[in-house]
Protein backbone atom coordinates (compact mmCIF):
# COMPACT_ATOMS: atom_id res chain seq x y z
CA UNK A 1 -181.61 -4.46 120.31
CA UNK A 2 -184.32 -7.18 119.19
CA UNK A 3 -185.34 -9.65 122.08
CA UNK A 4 -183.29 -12.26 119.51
CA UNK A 5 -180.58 -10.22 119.59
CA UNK A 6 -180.73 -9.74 123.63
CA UNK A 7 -181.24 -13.59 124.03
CA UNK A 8 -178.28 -14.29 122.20
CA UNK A 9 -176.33 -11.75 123.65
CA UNK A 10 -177.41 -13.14 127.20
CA UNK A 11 -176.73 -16.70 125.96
CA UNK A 12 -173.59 -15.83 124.65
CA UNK A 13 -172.30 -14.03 128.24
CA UNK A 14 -173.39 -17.20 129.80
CA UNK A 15 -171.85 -19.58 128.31
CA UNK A 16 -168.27 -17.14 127.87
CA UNK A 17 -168.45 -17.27 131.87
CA UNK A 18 -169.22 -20.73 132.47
CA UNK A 19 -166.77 -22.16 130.40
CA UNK A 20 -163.76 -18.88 130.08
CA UNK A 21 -161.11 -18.92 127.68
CA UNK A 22 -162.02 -22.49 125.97
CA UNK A 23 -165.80 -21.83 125.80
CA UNK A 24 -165.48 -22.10 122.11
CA UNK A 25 -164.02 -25.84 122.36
CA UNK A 26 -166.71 -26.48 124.49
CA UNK A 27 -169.53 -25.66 122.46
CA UNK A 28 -168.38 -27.27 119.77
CA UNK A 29 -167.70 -30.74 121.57
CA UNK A 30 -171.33 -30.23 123.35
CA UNK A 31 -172.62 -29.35 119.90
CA UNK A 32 -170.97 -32.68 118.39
CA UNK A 33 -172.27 -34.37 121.63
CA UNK A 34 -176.10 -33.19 120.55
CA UNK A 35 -175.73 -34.33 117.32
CA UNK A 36 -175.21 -37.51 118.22
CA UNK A 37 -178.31 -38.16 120.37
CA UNK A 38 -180.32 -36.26 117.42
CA UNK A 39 -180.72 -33.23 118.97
CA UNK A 40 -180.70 -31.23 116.37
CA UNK A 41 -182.04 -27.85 118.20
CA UNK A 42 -180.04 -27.98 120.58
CA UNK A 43 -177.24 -28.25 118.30
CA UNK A 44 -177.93 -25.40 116.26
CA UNK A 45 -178.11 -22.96 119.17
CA UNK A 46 -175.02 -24.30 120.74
CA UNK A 47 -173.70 -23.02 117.20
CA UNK A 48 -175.28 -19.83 117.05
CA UNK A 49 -174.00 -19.67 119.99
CA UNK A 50 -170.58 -20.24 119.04
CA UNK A 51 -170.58 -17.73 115.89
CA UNK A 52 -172.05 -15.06 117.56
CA UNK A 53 -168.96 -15.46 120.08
CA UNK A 54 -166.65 -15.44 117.21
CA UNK A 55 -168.31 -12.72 115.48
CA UNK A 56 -167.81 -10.88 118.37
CA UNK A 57 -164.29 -11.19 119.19
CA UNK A 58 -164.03 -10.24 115.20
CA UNK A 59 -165.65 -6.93 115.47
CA UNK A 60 -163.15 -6.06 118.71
CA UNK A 61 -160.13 -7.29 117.21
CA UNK A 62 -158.62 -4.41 114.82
């Protein structure tokens, strides 16, 4: 595992038990939040973020 792949992994696992079954919702509002004070790298992570999640729960679901 690259140390990309670990941070987003650890990002990821962070943000899943912060936020629990709606984390999704929530990174996209915080996301839409970011954008809006033009912060555009913190936007984009919050959306890596975000796919990686769903990416995930695509590979586990048959």
């Amino acid at each position: 595992m690259s140390r990309h792949e670990r941070l987003s992994f650890t990002l990821c696992q962070h943000y899943q038990n912060k936020y629990g079954p709606d984390v999704l919702e929530r990174l996209e509002q915080d996301a839409s939040f970011c954008e809006t004070q033009n912060d555009l790298r913190r936007r984009n992570l919050l959306l890596r973020v975000r796919d990686q999640i769903l990416l995930e729960e695509a590979t586990i679901s048959p």
